[in-house]
Protein backbone atom coordinates (compact mmCIF):
# COMPACT_ATOMS: atom_id res chain seq x y z
CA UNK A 1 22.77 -0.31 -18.82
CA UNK A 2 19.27 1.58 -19.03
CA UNK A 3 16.71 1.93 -16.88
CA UNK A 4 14.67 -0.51 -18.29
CA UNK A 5 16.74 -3.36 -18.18
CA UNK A 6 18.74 -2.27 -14.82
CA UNK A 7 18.23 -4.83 -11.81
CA UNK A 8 20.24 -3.97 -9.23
CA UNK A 9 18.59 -7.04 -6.96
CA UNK A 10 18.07 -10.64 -8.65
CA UNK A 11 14.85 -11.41 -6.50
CA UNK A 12 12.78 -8.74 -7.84
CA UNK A 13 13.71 -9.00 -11.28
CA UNK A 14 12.33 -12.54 -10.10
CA UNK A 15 9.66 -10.81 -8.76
CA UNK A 16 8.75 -8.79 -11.70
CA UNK A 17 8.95 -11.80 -14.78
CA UNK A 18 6.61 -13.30 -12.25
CA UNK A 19 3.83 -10.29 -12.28
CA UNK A 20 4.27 -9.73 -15.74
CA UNK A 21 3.55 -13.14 -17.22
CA UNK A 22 0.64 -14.33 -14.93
CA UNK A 23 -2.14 -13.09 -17.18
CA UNK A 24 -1.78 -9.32 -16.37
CA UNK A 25 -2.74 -6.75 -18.59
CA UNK A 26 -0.69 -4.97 -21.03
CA UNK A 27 -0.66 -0.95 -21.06
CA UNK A 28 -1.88 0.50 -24.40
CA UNK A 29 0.87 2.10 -26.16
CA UNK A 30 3.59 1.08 -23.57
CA UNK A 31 4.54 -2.17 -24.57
CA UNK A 32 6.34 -3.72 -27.63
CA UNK A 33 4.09 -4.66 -30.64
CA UNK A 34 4.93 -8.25 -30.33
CA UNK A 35 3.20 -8.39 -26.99
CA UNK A 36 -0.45 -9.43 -26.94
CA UNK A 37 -3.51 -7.08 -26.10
CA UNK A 38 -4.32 -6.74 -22.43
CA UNK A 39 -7.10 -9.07 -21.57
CA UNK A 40 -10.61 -7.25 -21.39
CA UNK A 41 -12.62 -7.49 -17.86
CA UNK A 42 -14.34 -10.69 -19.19
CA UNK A 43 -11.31 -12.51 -19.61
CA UNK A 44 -9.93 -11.48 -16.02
CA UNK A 45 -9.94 -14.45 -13.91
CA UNK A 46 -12.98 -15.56 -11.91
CA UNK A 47 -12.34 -16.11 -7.71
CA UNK A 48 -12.76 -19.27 -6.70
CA UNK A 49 -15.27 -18.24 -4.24
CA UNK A 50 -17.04 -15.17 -2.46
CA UNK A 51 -14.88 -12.86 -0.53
CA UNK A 52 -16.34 -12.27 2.84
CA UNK A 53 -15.17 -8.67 2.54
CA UNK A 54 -17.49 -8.02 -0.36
CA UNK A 55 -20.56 -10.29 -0.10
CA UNK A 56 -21.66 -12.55 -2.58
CA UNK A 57 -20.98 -13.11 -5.97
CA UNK A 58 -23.67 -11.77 -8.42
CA UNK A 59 -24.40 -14.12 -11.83
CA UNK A 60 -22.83 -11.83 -13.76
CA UNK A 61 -19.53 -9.48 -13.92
CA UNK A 62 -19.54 -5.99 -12.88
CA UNK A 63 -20.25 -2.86 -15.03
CA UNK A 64 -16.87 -0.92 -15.11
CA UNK A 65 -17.67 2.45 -15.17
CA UNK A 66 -14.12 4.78 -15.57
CA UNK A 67 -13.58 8.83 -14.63
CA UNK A 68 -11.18 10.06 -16.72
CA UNK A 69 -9.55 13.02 -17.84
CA UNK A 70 -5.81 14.23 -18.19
CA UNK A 71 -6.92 17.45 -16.87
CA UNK A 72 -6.76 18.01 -12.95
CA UNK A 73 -9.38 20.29 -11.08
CA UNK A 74 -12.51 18.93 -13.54
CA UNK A 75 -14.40 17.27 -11.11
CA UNK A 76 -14.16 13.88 -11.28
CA UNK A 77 -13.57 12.52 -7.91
CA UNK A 78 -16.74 14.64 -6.70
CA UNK A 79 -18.73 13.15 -9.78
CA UNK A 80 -17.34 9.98 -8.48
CA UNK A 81 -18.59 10.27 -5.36
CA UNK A 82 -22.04 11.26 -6.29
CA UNK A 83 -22.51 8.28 -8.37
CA UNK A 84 -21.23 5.59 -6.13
CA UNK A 85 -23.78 7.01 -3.32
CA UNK A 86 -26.41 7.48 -5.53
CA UNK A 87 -26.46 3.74 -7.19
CA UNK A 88 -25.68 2.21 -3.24
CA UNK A 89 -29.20 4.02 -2.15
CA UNK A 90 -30.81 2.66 -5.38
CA UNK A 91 -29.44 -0.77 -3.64
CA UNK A 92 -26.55 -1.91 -5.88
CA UNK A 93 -23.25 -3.56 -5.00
CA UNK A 94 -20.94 -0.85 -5.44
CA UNK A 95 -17.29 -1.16 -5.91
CA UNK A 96 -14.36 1.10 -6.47
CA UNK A 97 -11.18 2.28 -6.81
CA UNK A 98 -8.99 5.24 -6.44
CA UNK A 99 -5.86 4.78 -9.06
CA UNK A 100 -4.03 8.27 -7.91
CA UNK A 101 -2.08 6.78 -5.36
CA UNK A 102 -0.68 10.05 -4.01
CA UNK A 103 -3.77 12.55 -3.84
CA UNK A 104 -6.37 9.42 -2.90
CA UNK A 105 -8.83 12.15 -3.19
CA UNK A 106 -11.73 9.32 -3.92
CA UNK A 107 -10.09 7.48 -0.80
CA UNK A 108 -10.50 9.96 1.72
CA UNK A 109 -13.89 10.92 0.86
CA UNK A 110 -14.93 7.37 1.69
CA UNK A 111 -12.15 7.26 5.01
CA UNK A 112 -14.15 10.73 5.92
CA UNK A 113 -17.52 8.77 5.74
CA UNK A 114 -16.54 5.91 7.78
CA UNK A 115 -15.35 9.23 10.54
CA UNK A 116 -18.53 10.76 10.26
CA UNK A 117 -20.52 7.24 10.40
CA UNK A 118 -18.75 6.28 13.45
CA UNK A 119 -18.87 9.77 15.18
CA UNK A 120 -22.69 9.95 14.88
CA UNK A 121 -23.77 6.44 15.22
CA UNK A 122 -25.20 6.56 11.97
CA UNK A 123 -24.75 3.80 9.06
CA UNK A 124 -24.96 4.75 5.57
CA UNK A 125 -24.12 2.18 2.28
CA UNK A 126 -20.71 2.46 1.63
CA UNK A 127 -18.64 1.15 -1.68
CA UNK A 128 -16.19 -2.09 -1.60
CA UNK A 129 -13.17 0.42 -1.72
CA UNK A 130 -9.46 0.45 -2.20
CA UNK A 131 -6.77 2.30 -3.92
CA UNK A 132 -3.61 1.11 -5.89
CA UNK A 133 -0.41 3.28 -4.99
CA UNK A 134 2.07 3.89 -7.55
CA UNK A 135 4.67 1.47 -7.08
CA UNK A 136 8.38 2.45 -5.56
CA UNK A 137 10.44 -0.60 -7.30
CA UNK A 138 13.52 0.36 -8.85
CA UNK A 139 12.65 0.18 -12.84
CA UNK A 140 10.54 0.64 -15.01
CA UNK A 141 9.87 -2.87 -16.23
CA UNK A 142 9.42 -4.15 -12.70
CA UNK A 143 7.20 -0.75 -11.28
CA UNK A 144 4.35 -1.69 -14.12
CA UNK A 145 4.46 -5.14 -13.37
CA UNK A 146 3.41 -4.56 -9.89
CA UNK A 147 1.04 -1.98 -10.50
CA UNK A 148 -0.25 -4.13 -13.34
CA UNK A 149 -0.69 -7.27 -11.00
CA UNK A 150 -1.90 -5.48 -7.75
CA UNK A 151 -4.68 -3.40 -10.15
CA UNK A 152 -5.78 -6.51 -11.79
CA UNK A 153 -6.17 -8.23 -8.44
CA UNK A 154 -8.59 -6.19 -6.94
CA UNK A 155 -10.26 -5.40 -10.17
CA UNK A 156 -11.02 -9.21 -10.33
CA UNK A 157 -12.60 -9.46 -6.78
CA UNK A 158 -14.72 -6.53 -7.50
CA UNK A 159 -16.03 -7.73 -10.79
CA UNK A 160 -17.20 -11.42 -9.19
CA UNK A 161 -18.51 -9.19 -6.08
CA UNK A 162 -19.96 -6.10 -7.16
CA UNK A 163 -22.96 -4.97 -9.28
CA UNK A 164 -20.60 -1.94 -10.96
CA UNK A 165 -17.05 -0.96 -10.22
CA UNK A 166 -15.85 2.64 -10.13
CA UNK A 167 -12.12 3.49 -11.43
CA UNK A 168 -10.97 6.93 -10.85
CA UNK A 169 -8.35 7.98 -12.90
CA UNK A 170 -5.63 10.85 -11.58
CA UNK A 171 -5.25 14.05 -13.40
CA UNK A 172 -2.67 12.97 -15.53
CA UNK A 173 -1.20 10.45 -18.11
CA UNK A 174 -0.26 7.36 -15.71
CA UNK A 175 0.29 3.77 -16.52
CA UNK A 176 -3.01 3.13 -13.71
CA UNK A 177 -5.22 5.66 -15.50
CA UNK A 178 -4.21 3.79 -18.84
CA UNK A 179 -4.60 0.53 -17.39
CA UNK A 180 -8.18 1.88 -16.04
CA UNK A 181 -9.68 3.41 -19.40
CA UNK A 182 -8.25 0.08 -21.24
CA UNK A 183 -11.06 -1.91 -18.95
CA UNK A 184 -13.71 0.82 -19.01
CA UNK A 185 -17.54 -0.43 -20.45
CA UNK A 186 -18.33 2.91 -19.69
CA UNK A 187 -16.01 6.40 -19.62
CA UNK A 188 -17.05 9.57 -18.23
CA UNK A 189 -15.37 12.70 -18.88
CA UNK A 190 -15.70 15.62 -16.99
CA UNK A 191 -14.23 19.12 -18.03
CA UNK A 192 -14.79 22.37 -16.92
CA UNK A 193 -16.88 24.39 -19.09
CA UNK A 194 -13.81 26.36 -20.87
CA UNK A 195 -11.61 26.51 -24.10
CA UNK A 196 -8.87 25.65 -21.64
CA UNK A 197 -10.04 21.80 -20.47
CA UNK A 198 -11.12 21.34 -24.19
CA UNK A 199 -7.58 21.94 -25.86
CA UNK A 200 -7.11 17.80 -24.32
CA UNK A 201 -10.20 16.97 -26.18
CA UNK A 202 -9.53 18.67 -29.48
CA UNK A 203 -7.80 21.64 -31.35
CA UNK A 204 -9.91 24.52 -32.30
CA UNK A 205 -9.52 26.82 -35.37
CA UNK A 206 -9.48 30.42 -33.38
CA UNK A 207 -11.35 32.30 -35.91
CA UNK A 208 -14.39 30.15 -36.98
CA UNK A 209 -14.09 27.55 -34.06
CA UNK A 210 -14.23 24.63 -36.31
CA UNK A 211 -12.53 21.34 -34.84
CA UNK A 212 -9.13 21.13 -36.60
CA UNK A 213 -8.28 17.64 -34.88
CA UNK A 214 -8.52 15.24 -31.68
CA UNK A 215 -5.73 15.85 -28.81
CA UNK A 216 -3.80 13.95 -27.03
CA UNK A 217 -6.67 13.09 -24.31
CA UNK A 218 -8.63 12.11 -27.20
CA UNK A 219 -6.23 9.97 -28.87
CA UNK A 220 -5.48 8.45 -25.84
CA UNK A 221 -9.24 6.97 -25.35
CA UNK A 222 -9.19 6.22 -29.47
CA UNK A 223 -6.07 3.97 -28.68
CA UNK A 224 -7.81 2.48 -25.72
CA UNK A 225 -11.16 1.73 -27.77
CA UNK A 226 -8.96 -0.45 -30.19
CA UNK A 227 -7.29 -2.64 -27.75
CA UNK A 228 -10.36 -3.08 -25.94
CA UNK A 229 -11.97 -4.12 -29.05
CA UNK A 230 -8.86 -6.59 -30.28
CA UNK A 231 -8.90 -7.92 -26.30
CA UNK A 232 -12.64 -9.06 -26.03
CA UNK A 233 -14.77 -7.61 -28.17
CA UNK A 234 -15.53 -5.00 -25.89
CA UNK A 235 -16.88 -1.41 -26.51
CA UNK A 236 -16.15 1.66 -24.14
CA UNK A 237 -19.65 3.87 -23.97
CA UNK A 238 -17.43 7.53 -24.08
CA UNK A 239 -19.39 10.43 -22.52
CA UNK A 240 -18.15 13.98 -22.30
CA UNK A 241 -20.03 15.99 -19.25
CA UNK A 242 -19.75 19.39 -19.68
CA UNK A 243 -19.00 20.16 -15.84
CA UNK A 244 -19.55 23.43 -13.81
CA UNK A 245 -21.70 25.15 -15.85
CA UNK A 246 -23.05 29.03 -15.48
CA UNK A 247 -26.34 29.74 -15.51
CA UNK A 248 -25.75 32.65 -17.58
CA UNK A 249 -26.15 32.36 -21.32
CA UNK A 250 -22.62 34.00 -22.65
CA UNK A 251 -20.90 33.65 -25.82
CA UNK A 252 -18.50 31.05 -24.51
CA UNK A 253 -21.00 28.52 -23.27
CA UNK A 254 -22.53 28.39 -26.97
CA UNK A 255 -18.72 28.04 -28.43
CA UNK A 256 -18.16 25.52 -25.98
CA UNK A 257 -21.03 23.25 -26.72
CA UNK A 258 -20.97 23.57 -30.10
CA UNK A 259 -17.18 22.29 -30.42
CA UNK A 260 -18.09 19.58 -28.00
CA UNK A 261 -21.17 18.47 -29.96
CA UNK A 262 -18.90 19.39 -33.33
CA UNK A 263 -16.16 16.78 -32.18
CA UNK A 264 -18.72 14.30 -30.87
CA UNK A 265 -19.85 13.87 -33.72
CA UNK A 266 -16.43 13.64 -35.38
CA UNK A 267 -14.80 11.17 -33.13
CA UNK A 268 -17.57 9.63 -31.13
CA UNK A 269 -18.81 9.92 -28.05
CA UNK A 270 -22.10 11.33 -25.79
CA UNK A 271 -22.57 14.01 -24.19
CA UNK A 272 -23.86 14.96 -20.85
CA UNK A 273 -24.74 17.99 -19.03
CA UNK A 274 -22.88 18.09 -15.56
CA UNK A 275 -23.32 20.03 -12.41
CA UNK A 276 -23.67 23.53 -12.22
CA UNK A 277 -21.56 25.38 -10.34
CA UNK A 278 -22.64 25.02 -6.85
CA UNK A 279 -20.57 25.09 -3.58
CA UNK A 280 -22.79 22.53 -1.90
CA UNK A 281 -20.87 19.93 -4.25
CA UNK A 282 -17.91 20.10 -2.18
CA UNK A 283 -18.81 21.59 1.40
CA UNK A 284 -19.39 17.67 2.41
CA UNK A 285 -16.07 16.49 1.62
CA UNK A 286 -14.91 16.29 5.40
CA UNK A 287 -17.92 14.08 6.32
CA UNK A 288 -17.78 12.17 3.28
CA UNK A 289 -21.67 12.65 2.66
CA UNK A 290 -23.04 13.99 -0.47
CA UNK A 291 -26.33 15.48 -1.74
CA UNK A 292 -28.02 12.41 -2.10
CA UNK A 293 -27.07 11.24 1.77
CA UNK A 294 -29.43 14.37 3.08
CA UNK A 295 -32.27 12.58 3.64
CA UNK A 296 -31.61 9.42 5.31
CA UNK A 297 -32.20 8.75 8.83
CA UNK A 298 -29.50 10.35 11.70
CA UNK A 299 -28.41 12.48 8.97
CA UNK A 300 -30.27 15.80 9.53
CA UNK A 301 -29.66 18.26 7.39
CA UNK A 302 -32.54 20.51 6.05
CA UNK A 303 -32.93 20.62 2.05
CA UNK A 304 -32.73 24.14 0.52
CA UNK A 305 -34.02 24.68 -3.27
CA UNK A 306 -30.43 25.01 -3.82
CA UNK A 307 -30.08 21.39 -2.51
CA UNK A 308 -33.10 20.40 -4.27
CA UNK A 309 -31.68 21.43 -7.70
CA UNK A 310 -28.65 20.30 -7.17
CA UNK A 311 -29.72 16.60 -6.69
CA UNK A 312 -31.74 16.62 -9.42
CA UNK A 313 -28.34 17.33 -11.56
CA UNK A 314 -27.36 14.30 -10.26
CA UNK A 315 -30.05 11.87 -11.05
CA UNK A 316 -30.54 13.21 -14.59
CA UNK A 317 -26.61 12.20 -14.99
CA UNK A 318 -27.18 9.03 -13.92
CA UNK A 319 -30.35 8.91 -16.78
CA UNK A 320 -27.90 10.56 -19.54
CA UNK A 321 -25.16 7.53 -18.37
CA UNK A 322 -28.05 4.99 -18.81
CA UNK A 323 -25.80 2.26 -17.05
CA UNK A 324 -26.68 -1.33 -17.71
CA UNK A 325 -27.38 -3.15 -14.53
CA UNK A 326 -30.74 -4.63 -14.13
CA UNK A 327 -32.50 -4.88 -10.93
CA UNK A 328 -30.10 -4.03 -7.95
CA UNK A 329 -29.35 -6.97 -5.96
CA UNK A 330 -30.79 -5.97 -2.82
CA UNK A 331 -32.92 -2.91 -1.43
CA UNK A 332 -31.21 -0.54 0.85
């Protein structure tokens, strides 16, 4: 018998049937063609009232905005972390949720701010968080169930709760991640600023540089696109940020943009100009703040130019991402 279709114990096969036909989503590209597109955020099931964890429930459904890439080390959970403090100070509901269950890099930024908070009697706006561990059941069948049903769960909460929900994705090709960029209105991509983190994105022609094709990264979010569209209609906003970048003006940076720009234009998505490469970005991870924290009250820390600049990378990202919220709910 395979692995698929072993069940050593009759309860969680149970179990699992259960999960998988309650109005879960489906994985892109992992099920059988007979089975049905998985349901886009507006079709996931409403609460059937506020959870007094989260606050009340706006009119409308959250913005889902997804970090995403195959390739680890690009920045995306400090990118993440950037944006969810930067729209809480603008005063909206924040959600969000950390789908690498084993680094939980996202989660213990945000378990380090709680630390710090508590340490120094200070209170700062902090996201409706949680994160969705890989499940241990025994096949494969019944571990994507679970993961499908416990993801869709709290995705559902935060949508009826929140003002936008944050999904980052692990460094790698998981059922989660694919689950995440299936239910993405918006996807942000960060790479590092090299040849390397593009070969996911596209294939280059070594002599002229000319785009020869889209990778497997790329034909990943394509696949995602089209099941979001057959599902509800939906539309993913895809943009690229170009992450890291040197202030010097060398022969690779101009490659690089112009076989991002060359493949944008090819395949279809934005682009965005990330943060440069500044240590300041990272050197808050064990108190959980970021850049945009620096300011507010109990907090201080004095701002350097280097600071200075380095915010301002952050607020023209969140201009380039252009997210569609309206008014926040409330003023922090």
């Amino acid at each position: 018998m395979s692995d698929e279709t072993k069940v050593d114990n009759p309860g969680k096969e149970k179990q699992a049937k259960s999960a998988s036909t309650s109005g879960s989503a489906v994985l892109p590209g992992a099920q059988s063609e007979k089975t049905p597109p998985a349901p886009g955020p507006a079709q996931l099931a409403p609460r059937s009232g506020p959870d007094p964890k989260l606050g009340a429930m706006p009119l409308k459904r959250a913005h889902i905005l997804v970090l995403g890439n195959e390739k680890g080390g690009s920045g995306k959970t400090t990118t993440a972390m950037h944006l969810i403090t930067g729209l809480l100070h603008q005063g909206y509901r924040v959600g969000s949720m950390d789908l690498d269950g084993r680094q939980r890099s996202l989660t213990r930024y945000v378990e380090n701010r709680q630390v710090w908070m508590d340490q120094n009697s200070v209170t700062l706006p902090m996201p409706a968080h949680t994160v969705i561990a890989r499940s241990e059941l025994d096949t494969v069948t019944e571990r994507e169930a679970d993961e499908r049903a416990r993801f869709e769960f709290e995705l559902a909460k935060r949508l009826q709760a929140c003002d936008v929900v944050l999904l980052d994705c692990p460094g790698t090709d998981t059922f989660l991640s694919r689950l995440g960029h299936a239910c993405a209105d918006t996807l942000l991509t960060p790479m590092n600023d090299s040849f390397v983190d593009f070969d996911l994105l596209g294939r280059v022609d070594p002599e002229n540089y000319d785009i020869l094709g889209p990778s497997v990264y790329s034909e990943m979010v394509w696949d995602a696109r089209k099941r979001r569209a057959i599902s509800d209609g939906g539309t993913i906003d895809w943009i690229v940020m170009r992450n890291r970048l040197s202030t010097l003006d060398a022969k690779n940076k101009r490659r690089i943009e112009y076989v991002v720009e060359s493949l944008s234009q090819r395949i279809g998505f934005r682009t965005a100009k990330g943060f440069g490469e500044r240590v300041i970005f990272r050197e808050m991870f064990p108190s959980g703040l970021t850049l945009l924290d620096l300011k507010e009250k109990g907090v201080g820390a004095q701002m350097s130019m280097s600071h200075v600049a380095a915010r301002a990378e952050v607020r023209q990202l969140m201009e380039v991402l252009a997210l569609p919220l309206g008014e926040p709910a409330h003023v922090i």
